[in-house]
Structures are given as C-alpha cells and as structure tokens.
Protein backbone atom coordinates (compact mmCIF):
# COMPACT_ATOMS: atom_id res chain seq x y z
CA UNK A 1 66.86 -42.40 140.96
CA UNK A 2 66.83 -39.91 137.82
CA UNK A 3 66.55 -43.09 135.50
CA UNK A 4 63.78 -44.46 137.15
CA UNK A 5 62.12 -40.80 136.89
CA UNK A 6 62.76 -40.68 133.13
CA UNK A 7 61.95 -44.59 132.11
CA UNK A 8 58.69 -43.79 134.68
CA UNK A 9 58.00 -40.25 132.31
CA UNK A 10 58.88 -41.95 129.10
CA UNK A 11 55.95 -44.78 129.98
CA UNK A 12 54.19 -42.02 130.77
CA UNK A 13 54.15 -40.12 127.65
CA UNK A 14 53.96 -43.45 125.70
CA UNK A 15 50.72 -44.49 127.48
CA UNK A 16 49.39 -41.08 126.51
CA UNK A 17 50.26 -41.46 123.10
CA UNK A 18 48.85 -44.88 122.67
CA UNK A 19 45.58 -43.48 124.58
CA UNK A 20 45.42 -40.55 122.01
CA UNK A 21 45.56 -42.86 119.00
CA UNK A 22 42.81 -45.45 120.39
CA UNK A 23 40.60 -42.04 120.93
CA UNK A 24 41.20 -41.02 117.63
CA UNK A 25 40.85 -44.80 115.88
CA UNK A 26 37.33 -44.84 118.06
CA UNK A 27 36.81 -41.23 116.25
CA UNK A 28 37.39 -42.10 112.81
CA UNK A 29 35.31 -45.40 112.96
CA UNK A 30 32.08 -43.39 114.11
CA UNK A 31 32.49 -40.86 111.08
CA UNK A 32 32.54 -43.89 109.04
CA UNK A 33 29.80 -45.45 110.56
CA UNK A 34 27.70 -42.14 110.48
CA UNK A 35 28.85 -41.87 106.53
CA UNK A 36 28.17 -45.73 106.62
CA UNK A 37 24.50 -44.99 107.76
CA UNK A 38 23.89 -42.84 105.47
CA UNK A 39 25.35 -44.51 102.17
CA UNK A 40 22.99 -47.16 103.12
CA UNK A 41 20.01 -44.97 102.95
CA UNK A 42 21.24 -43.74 99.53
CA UNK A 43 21.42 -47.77 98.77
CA UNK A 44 18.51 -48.12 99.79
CA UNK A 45 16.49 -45.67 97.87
CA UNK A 46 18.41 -47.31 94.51
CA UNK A 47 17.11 -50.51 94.83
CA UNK A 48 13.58 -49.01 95.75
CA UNK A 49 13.83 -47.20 92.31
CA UNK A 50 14.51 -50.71 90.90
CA UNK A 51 11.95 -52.03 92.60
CA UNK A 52 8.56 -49.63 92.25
CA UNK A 53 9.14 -47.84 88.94
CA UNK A 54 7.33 -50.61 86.82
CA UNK A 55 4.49 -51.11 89.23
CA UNK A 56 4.11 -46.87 89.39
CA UNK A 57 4.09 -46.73 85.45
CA UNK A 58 1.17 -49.88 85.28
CA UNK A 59 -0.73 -47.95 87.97
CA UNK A 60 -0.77 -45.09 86.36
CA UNK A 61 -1.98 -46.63 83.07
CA UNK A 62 -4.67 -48.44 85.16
CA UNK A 63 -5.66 -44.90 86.43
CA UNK A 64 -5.52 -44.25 83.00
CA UNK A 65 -8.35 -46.59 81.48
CA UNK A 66 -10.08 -43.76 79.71
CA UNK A 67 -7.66 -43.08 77.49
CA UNK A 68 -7.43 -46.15 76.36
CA UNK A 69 -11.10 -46.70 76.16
CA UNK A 70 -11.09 -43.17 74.38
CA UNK A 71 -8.45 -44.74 71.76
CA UNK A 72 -6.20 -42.82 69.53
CA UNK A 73 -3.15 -40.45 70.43
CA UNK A 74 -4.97 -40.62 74.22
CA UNK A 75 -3.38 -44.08 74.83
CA UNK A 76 0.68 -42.80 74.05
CA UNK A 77 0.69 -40.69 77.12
CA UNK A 78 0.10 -43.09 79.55
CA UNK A 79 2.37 -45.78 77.66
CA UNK A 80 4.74 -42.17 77.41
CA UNK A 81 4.93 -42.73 81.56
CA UNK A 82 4.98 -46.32 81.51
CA UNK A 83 8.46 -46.19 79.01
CA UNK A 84 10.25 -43.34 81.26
CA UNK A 85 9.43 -45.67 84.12
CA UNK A 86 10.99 -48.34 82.02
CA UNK A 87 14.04 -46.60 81.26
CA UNK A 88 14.67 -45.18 84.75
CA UNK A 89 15.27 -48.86 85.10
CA UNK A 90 18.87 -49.01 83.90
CA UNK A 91 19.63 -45.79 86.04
CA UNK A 92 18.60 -46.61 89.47
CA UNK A 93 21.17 -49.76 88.70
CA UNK A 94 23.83 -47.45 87.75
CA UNK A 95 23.59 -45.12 90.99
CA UNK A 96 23.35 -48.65 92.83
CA UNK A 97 26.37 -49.67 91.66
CA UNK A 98 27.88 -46.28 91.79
CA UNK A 99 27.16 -46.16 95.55
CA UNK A 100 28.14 -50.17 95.89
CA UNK A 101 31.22 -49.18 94.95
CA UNK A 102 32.18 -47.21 97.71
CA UNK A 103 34.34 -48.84 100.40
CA UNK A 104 34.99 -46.60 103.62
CA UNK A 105 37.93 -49.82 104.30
CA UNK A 106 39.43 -49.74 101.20
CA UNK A 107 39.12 -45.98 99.75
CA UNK A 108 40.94 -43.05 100.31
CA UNK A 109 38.90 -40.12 101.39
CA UNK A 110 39.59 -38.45 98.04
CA UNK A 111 38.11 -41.50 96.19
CA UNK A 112 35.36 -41.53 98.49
CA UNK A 113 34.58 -37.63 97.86
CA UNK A 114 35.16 -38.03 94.50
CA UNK A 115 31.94 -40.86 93.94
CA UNK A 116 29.80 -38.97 96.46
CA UNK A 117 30.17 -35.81 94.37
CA UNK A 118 29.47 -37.89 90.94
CA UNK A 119 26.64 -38.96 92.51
CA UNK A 120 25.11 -35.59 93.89
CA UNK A 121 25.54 -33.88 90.73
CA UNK A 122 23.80 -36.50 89.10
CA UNK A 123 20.66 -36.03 91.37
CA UNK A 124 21.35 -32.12 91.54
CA UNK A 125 20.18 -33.09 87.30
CA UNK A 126 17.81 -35.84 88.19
CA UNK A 127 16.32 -32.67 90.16
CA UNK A 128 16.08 -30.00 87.44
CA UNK A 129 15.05 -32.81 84.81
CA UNK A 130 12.88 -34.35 87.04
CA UNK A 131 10.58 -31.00 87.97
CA UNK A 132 10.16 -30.42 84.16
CA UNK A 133 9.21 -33.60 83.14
CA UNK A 134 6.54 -33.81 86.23
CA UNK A 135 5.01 -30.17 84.90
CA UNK A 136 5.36 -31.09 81.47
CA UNK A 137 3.81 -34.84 81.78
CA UNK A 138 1.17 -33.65 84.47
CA UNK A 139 -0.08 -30.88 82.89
CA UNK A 140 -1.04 -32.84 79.45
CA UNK A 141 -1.98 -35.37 80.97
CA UNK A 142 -4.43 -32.61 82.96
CA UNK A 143 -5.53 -31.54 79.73
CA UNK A 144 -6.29 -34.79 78.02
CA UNK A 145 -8.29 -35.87 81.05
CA UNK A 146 -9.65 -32.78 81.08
CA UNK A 147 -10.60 -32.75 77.67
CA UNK A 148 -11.79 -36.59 77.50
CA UNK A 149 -14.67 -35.96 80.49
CA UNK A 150 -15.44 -32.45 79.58
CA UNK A 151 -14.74 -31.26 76.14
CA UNK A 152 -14.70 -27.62 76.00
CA UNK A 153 -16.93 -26.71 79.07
CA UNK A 154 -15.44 -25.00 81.46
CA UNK A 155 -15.30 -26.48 85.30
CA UNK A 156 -13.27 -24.18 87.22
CA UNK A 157 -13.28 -26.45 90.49
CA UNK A 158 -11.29 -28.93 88.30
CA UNK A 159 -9.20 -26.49 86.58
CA UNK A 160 -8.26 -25.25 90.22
CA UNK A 161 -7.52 -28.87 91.28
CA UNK A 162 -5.21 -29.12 87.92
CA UNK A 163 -3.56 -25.61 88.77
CA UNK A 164 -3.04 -26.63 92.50
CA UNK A 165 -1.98 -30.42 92.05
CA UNK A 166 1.06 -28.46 89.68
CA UNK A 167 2.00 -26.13 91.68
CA UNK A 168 1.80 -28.35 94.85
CA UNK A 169 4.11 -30.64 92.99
CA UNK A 170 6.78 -28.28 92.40
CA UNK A 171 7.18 -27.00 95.56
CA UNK A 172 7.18 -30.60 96.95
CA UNK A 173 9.45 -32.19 94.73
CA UNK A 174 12.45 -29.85 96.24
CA UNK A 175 11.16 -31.23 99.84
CA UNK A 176 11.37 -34.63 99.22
CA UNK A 177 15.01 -34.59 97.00
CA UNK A 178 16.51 -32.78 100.20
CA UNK A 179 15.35 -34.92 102.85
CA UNK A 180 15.60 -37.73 100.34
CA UNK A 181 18.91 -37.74 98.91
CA UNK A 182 20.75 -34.22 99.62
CA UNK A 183 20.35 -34.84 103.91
CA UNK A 184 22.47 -37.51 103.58
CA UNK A 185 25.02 -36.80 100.99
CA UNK A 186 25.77 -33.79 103.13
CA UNK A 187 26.17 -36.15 106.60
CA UNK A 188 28.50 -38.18 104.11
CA UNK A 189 30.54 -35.43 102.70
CA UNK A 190 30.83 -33.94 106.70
CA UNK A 191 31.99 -36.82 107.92
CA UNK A 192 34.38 -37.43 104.61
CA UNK A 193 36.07 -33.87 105.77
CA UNK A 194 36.32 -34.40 109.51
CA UNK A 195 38.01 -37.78 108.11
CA UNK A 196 40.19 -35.83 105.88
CA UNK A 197 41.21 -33.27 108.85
CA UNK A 198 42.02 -36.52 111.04
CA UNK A 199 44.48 -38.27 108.33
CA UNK A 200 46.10 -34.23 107.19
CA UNK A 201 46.38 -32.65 110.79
C-alpha cells in the first residue's frame, strides 16, 4: 500500500513539474511575442524611412519654387535637403537590416540585447544630430525665405511664426522619437530581461 502511495506522489510531483514548465514555455512565448510586436514596429518605421525620404526632399523643393525662381546660392538649400534625404537612404537600410537580423528563435538573449542596444544608441545620435540639423536647416531656410519676399523690412507676425515653428520643433522632435522609437525599444529590452530572469533563475 506504501508503493502505491509513493508511485501515486511521484506522478504527482511529475504532473506538477510538467504543468510548471508548459506555464512557463506559455510565459516565455508571450514576452517574445510582446518583443516580437514591437521589433515589428521598429521594422516598420525602417522601411517607411526608405520609402518617404525622397518624396519629403522633392516636396520640399516644390515648396521651395522661389528659390529657384530667385536663382543663385537660393537654389543649394533646398537641393541641401533634397541630398540629406538622399543619403538617409542607405541608413534606414542599415537599421532595417540591423533589426532583420534579430531572431527571438535563434538568438540568445545576450545577442538579442546586444542589437537592440546598437540600435538605440544609434537613434539616441540620430536624436541629438537630428534636432541640430532641423534648427540649423529651418532657421536658414527661415531667413532666405524671409529675405527673398521681404528684404530688409521688418514683419514681426512672420518673424514670430519663424521663432515659434523652431521652437515648436524642438520640443516636438523629443515627443515623437519617444513614442516613435524609444516606447518600444524599452517593451523590447523588458521583455529581453524578464526572458533573461526565466532562462538564469
């Protein structure tokens, strides 16, 4: 009768162990699929890169007829645009492929971490880079405008608009690179260490 008591225990615990490890399998594949979700949103934002920067540098020459109607060094800022749009190209493809590259299946967690954090540093420079060139860029191309429809009379309403469309910028830009890009590199990285705490109990 003791035998049958211990075999009937030992199925027991067994059953509980196998019932742990299907709990915990079911666990790790939703952090995956909630870093899944949100690598594809990072994807995603590559190939639009890829996709609009071309079109955005053309439209902003087409807003920018009257420079070249106006001739001389008024026509290199808008082509100035058009080229960084150009350029940025080649580095939307690299963070593509950068974030292609990562494979939940095949990776370690360390690998994993390792890409994601290549890849947020890179935008934490995109960032910094990014902010200057949009104050630097807007702000000439504020004054040429400015300068092309008004010559030196002063129009304060405008100058306000310049001042505001700036400042607006820079507090905006921060906004849209959190919600953007940082949102979910921090969902990935969370559910990269709840991963890690899973596999190193």
């Amino acid at each position: 009768m003791e035998l049958d008591d211990i075999k009937k225990a030992w199925q027991e615990i067994d059953a509980l162990k196998e019932k742990q490890q299907i709990n915990e399998n079911r666990i790790k594949e939703m952090l995956k699929k909630e870093g899944k979700t949100a690598l594809a949103k990072l994807i995603r934002l590559a190939k639009i890169g890829m996709i609009i920067l071309i079109p955005l540098g053309l439209f902003l020459c087409l807003l920018s007829h009257d420079f070249f109607k106006a001739g001389g060094y008024y026509v290199i800022w808008p082509l100035v645009f058009l080229f960084y749009c150009i350029s940025m190209v080649p580095f939307d493809y690299y963070l593509y492929r950068l974030l292609k590259g990562i494979d939940y299946s095949g990776m370690t967690v360390k690998e994993v971490s390792e890409r994601i954090l290549k890849y947020q540093n890179i935008i934490q420079k995109s960032k910094m880079y990014g902010m200057i060139f949009y104050v630097v860029y807007l702000g000439i191309w504020y004054y040429l405008f400015y300068r092309l429809h008004f010559g030196s009379e002063i129009v304060w309403a405008f100058i306000i608009v310049m001042i505001v469309m700036v400042l607006g910028g820079l507090i905006a830009l921060p906004v849209i690179f959190k919600k953007l890009y940082f949102n979910q590199i921090n969902r990935i990285k969370e559910s990269l260490k709840e991963l890690e705490e899973f596999e190193n109990p």
